[in-house]
N, C-alpha and C. Protein backbone atom coordinates (compact mmCIF):
# COMPACT_ATOMS: atom_id res chain seq x y z
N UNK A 1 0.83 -1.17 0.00
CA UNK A 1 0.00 0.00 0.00
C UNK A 1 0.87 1.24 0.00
N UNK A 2 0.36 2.41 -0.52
CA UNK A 2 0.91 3.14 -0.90
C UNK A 2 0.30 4.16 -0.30
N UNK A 3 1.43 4.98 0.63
CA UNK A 3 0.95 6.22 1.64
C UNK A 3 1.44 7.62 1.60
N UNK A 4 0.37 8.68 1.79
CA UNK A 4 1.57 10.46 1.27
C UNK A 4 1.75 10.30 0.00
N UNK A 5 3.30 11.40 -0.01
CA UNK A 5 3.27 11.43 -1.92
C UNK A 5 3.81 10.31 -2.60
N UNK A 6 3.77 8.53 -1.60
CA UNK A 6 3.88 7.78 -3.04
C UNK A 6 2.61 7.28 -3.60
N UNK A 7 0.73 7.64 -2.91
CA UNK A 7 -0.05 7.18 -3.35
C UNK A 7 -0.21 7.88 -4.37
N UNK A 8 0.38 9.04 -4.58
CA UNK A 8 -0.41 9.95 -5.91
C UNK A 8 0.70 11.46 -6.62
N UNK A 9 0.77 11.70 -7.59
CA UNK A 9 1.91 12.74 -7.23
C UNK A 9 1.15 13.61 -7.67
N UNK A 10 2.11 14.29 -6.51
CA UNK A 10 1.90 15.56 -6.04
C UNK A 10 2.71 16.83 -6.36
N UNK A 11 2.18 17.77 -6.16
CA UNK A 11 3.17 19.20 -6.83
C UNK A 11 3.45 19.17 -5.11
N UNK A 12 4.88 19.95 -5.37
CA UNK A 12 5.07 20.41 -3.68
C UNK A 12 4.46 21.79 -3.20
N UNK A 13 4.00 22.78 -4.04
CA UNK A 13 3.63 23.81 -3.64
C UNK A 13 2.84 24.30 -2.95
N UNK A 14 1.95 23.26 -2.17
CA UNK A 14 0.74 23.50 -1.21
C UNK A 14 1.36 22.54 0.24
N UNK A 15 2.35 22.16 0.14
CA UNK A 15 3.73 21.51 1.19
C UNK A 15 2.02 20.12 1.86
N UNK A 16 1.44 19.41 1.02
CA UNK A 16 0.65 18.66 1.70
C UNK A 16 1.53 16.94 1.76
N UNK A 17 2.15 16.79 1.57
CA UNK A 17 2.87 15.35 1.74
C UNK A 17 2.96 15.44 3.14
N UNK A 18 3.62 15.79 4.08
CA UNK A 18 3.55 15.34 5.66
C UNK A 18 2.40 14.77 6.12
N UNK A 19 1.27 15.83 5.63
CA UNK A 19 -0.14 15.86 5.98
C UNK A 19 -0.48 14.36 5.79
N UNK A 20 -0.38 14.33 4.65
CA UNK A 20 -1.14 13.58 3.62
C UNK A 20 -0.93 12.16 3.87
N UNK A 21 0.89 11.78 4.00
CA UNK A 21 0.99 10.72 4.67
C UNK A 21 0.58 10.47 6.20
N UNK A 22 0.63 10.96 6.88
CA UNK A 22 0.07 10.84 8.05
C UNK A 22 -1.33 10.68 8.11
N UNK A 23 -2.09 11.09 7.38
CA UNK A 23 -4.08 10.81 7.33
C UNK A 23 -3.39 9.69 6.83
N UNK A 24 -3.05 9.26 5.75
CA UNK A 24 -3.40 7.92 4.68
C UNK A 24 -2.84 6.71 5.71
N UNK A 25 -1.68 6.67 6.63
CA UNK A 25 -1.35 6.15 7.69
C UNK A 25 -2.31 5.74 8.52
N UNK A 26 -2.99 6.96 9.04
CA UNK A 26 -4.18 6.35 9.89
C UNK A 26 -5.21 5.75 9.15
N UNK A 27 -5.68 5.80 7.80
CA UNK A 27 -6.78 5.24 7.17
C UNK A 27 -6.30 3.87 6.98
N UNK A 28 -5.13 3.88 6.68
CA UNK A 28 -4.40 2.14 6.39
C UNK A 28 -4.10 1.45 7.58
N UNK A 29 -4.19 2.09 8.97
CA UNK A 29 -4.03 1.22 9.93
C UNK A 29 -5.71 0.67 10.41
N UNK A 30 -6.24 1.71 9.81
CA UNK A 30 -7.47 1.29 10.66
C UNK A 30 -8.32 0.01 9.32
N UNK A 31 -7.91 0.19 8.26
CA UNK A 31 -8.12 -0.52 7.17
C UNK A 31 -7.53 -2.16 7.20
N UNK A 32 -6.30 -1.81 7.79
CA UNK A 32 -5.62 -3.40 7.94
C UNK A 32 -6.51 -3.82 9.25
N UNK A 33 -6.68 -2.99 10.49
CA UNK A 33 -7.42 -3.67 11.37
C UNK A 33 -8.85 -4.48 11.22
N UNK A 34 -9.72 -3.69 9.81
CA UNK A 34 -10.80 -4.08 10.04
C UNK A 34 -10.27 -5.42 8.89
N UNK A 35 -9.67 -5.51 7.93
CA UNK A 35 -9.27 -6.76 7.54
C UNK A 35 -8.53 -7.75 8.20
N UNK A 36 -7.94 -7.50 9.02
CA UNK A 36 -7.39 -8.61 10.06
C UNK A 36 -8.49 -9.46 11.09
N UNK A 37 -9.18 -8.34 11.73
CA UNK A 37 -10.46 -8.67 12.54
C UNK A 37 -11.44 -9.40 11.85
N UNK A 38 -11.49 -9.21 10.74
CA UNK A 38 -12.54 -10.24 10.04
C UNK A 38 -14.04 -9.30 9.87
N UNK A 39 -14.00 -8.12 10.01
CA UNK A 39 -15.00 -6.49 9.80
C UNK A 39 -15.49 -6.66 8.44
N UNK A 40 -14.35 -6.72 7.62
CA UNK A 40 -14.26 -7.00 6.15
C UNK A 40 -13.47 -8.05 5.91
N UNK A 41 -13.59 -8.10 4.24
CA UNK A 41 -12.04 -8.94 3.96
C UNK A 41 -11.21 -7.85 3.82
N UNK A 42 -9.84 -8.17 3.54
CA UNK A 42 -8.46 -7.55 3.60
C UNK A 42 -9.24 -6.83 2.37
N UNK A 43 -9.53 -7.49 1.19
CA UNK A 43 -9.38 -6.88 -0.46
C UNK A 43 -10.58 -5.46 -0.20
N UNK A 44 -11.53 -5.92 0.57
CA UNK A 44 -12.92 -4.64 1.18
C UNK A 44 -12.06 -4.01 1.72
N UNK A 45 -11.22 -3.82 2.45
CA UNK A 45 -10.87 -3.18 3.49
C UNK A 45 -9.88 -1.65 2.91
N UNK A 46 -8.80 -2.51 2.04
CA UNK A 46 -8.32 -1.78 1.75
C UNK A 46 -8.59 -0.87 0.26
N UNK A 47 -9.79 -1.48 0.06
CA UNK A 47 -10.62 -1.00 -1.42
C UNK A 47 -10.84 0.62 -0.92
N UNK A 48 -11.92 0.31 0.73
CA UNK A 48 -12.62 1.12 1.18
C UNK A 48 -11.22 2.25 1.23
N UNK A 49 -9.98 2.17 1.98
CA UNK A 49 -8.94 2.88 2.02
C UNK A 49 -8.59 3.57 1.12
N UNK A 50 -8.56 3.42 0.09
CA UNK A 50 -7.69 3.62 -0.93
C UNK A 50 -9.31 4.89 -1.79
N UNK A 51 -10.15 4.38 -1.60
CA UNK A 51 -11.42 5.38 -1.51
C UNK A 51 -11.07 6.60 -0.79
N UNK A 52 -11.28 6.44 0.48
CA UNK A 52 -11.09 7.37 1.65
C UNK A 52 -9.96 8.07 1.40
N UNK A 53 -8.93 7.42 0.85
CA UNK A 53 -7.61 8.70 0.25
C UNK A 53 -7.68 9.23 -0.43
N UNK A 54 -8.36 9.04 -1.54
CA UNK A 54 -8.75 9.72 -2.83
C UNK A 54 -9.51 11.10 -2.18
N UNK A 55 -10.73 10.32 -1.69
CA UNK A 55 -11.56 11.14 -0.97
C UNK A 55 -10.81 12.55 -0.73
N UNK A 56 -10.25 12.34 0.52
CA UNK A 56 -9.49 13.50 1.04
C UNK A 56 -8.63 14.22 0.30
N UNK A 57 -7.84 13.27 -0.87
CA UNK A 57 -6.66 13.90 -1.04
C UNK A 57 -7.22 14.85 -2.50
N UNK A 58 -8.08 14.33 -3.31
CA UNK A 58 -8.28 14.67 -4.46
C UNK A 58 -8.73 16.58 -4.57
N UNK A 59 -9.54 17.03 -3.60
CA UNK A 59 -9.76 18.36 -3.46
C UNK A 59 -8.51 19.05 -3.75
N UNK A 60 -7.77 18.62 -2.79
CA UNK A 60 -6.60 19.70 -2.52
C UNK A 60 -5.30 19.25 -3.35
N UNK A 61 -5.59 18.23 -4.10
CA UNK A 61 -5.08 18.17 -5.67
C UNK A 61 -5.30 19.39 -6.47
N UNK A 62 -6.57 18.70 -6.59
CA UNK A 62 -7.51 19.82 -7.60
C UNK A 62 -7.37 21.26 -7.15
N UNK A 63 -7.00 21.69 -5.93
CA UNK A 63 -6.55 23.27 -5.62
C UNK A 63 -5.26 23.89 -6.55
N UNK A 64 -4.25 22.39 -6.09
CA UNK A 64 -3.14 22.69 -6.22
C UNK A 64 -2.82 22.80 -7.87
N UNK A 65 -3.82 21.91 -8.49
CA UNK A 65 -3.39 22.53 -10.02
C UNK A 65 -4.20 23.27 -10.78
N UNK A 66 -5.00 24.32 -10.07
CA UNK A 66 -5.71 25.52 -10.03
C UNK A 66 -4.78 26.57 -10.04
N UNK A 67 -3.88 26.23 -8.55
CA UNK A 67 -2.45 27.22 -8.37
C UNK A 67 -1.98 27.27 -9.74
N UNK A 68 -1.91 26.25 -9.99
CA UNK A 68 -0.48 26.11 -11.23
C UNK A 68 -1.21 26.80 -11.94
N UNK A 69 -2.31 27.11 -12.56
CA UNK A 69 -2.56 27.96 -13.69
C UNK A 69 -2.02 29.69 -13.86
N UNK A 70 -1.94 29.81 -12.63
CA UNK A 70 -1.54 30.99 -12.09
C UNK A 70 -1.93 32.52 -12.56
N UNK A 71 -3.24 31.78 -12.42
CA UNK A 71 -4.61 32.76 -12.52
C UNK A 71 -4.66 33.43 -11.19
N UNK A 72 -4.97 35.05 -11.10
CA UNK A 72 -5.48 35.45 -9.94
C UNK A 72 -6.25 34.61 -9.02
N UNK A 73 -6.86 34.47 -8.18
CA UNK A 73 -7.70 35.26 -7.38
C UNK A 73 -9.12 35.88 -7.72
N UNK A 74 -9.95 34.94 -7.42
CA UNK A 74 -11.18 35.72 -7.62
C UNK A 74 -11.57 36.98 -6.71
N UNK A 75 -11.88 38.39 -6.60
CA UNK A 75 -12.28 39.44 -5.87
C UNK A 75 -12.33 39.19 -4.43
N UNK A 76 -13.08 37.90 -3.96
CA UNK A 76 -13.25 37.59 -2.65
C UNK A 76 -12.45 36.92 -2.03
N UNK A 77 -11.55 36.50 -2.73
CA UNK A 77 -10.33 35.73 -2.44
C UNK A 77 -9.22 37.03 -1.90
N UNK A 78 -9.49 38.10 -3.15
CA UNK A 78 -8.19 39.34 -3.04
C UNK A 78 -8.63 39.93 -1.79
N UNK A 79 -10.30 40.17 -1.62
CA UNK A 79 -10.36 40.82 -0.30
C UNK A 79 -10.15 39.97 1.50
N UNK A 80 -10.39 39.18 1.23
CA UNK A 80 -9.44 38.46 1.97
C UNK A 80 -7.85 38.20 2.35
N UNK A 81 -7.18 37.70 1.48
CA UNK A 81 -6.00 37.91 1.89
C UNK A 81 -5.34 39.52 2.14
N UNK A 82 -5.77 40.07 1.69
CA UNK A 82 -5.57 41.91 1.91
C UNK A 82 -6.38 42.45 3.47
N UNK A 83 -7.07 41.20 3.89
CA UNK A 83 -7.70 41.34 4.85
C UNK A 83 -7.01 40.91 5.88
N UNK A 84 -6.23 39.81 5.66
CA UNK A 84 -5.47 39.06 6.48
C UNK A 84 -3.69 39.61 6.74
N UNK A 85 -3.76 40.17 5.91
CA UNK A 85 -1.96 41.40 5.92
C UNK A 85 -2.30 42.22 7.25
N UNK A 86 -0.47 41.36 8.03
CA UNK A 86 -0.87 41.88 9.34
C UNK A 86 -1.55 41.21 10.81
N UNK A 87 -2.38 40.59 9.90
CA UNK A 87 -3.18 39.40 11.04
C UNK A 87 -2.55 37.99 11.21
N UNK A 88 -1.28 37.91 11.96
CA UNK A 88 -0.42 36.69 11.97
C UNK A 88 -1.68 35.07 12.56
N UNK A 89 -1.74 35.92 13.42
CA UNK A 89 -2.60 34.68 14.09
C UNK A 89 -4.15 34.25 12.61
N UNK A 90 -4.96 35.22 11.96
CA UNK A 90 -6.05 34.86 11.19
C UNK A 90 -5.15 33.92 9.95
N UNK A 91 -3.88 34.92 9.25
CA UNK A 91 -3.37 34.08 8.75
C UNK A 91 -3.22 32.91 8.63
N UNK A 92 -2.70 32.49 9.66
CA UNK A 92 -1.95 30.82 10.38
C UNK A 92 -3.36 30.41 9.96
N UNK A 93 -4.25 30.67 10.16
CA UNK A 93 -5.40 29.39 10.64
C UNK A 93 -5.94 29.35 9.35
N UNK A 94 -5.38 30.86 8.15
CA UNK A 94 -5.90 30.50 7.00
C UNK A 94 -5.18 29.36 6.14
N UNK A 95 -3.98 29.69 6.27
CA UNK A 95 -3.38 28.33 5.73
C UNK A 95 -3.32 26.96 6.87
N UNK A 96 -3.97 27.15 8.09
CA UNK A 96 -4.59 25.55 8.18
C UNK A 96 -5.17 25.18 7.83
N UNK A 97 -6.13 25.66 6.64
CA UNK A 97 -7.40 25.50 6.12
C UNK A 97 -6.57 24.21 5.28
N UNK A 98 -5.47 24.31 4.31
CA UNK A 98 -4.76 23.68 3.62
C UNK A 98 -3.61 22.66 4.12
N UNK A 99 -2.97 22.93 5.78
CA UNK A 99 -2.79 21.91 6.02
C UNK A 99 -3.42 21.06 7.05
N UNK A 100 -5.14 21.17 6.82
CA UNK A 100 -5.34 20.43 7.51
C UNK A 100 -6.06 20.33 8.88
N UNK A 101 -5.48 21.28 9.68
CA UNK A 101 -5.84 21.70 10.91
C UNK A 101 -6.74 22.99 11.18
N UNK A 102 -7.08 23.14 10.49
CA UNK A 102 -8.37 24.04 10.90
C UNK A 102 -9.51 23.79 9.49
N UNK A 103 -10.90 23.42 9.79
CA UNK A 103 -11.77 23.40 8.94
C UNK A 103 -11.59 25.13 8.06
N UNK A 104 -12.00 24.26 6.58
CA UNK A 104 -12.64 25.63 5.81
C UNK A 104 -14.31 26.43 6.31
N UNK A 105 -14.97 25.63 7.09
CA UNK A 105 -16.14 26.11 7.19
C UNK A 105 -16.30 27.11 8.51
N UNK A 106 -14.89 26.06 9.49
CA UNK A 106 -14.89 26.82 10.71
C UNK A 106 -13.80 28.23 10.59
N UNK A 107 -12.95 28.41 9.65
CA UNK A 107 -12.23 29.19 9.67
C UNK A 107 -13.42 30.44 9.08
N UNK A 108 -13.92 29.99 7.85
CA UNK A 108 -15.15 30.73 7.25
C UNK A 108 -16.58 31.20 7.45
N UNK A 109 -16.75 31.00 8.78
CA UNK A 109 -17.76 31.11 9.76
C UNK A 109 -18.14 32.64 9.62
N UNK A 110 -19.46 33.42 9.61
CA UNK A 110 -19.30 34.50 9.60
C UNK A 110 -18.99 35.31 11.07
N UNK A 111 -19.03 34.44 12.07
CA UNK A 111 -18.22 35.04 13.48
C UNK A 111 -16.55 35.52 13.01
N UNK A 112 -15.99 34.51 12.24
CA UNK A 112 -14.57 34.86 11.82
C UNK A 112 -14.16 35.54 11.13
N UNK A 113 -15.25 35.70 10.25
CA UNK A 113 -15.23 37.08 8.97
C UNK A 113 -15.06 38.29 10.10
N UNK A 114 -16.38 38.02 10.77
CA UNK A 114 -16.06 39.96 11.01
C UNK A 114 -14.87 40.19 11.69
N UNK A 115 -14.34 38.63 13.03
CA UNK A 115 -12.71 39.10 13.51
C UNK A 115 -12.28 39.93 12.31
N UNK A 116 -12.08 38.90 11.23
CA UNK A 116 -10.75 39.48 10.05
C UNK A 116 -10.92 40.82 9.54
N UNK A 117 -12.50 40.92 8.80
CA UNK A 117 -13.18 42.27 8.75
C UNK A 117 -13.31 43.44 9.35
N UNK A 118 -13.76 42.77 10.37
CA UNK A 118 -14.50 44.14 11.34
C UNK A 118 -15.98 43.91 11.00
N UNK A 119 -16.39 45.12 11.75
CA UNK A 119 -18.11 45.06 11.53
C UNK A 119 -18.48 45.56 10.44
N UNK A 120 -18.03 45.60 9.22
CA UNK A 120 -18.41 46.17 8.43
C UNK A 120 -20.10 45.64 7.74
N UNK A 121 -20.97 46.28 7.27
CA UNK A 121 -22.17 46.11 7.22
C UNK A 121 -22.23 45.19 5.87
N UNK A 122 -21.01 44.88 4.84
CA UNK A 122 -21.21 44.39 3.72
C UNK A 122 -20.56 42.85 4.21
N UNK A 123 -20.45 43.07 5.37
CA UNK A 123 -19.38 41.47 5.69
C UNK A 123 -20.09 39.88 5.23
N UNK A 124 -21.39 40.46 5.71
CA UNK A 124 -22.05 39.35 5.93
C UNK A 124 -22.65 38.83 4.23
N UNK A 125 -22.69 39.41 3.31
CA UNK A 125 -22.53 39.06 1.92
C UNK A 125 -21.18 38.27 1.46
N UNK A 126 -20.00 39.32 1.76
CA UNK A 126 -18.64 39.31 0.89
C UNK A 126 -18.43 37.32 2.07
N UNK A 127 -18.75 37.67 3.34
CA UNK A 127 -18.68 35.98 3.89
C UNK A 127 -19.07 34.71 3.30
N UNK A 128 -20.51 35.03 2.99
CA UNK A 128 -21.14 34.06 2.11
C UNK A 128 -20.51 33.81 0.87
N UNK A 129 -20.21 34.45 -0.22
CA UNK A 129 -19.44 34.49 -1.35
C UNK A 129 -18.13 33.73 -1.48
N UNK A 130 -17.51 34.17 -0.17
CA UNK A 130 -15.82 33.49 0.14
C UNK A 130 -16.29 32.16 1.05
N UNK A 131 -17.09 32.17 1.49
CA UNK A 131 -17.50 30.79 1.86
C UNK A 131 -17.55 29.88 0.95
N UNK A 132 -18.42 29.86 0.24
CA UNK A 132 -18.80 29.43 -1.28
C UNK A 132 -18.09 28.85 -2.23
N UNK A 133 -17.19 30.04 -2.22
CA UNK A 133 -15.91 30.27 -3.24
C UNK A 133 -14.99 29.37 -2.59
N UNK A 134 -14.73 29.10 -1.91
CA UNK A 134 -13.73 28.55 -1.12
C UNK A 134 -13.83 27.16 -0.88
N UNK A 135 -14.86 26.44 -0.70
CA UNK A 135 -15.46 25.39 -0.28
C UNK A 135 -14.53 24.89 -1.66
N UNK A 136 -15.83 25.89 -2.51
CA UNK A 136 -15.37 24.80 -3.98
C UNK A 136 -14.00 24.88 -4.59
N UNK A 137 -12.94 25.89 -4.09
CA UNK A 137 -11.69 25.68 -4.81
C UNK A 137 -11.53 24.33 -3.77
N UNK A 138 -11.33 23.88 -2.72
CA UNK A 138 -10.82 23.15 -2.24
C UNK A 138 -12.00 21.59 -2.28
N UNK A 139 -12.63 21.53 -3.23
CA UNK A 139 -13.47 20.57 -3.67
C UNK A 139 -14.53 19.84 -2.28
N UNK A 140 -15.19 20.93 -1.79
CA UNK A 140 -15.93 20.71 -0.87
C UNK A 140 -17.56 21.18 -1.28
N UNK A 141 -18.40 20.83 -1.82
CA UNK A 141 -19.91 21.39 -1.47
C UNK A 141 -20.39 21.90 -0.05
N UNK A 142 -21.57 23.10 -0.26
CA UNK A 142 -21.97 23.81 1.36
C UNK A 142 -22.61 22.55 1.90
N UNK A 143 -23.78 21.90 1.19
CA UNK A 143 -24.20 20.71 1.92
C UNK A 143 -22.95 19.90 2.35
N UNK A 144 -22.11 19.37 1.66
CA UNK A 144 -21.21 18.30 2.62
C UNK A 144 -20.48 19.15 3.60
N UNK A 145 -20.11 20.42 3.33
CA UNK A 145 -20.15 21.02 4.90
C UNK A 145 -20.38 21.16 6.15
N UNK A 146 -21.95 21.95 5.45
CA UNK A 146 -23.13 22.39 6.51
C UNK A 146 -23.29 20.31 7.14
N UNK A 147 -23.42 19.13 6.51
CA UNK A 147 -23.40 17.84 7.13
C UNK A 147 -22.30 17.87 8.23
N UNK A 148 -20.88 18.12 8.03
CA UNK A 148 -19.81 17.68 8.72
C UNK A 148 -20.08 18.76 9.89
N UNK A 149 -20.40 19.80 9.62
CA UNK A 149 -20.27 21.10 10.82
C UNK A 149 -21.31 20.69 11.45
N UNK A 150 -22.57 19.95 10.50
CA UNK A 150 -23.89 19.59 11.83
C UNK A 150 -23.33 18.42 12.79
N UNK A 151 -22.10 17.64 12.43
CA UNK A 151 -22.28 16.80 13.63
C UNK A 151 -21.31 17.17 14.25
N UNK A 152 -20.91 18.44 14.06
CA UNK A 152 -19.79 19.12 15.45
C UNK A 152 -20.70 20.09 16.08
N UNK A 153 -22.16 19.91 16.02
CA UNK A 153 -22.75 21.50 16.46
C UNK A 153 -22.97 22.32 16.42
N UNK A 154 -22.44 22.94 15.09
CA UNK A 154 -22.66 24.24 14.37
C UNK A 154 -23.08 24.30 13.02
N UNK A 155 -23.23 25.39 12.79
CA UNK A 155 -24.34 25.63 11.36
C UNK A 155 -23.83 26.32 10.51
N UNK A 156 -23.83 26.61 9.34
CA UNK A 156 -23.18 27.43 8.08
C UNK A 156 -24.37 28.11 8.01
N UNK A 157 -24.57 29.37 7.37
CA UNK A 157 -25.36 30.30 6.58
C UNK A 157 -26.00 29.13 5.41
N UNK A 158 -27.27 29.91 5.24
CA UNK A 158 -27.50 29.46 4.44
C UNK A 158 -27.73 29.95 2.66
């Protein structure tokens, strides 16, 4: 089995190989367990794995050779990072969005907009938009979102 950047190659420019092997690690341990235990067979088991990596990994593929076109920035993208110049700490958690450690939905919350924002009265539009926008560069739909955020307790805009 094949784990990180030898299941799939990868550009280095979004630095996701550490990440990447380490999830696919835990999906293949828990994959050999349920084929050892007799859950599945081995050939189910690691079918389902090798799913579940794709799963995860294929979005932030698909980001990364978006990058490579080296196309701007859509408007809500520019007002954002111009939003974030300066903001070390909003920063960080924006690029955890990419490695991993901080959700796109929770970083994109409109509580977090206005931190980055302020109160500005147009926030709560330009949020929704970069919500949106964002989900889908990183190959996420609001429903499979708004699903994952409902079973942590919280809710997306609708």
């Amino acid at each position: 089995m094949l784990v990180g950047d030898a299941g799939y190659l990868k550009d280095p420019c979004t630095a996701e190989g550490i990440t990447d092997a380490f999830h696919s690690a835990e999906l293949l341990v828990e994959a050999i367990d349920s084929g050892f235990s007799g859950r599945q067979t081995l050939d189910e088991a690691l079918a389902t794995y090798e799913q579940e990596r794709n799963n995860a990994a294929f979005p932030l593929y698909d980001f990364t050779c978006q990058l490579a076109t080296l196309a701007p920035p859509p408007p809500e993208m520019q007002q954002l990072l111009a939003a974030l110049k300066g903001n070390q700490e909003q920063t960080d958690r924006f690029f955890g969005i990419f490695a991993q450690t901080v959700s796109a939905p929770e970083f994109l919350a409109p509580e977090n907009m206005q931190r980055i924002f302020g109160p500005d009265q147009h926030a709560s539009v330009e949020c929704d938009l970069l919500l949106r926008h964002t989900l889908s560069v990183i190959g996420l739909s609001l429903d499979r979102a708004t699903l994952k955020l409902q079973l942590h307790g919280s809710e997306l805009p609708d």
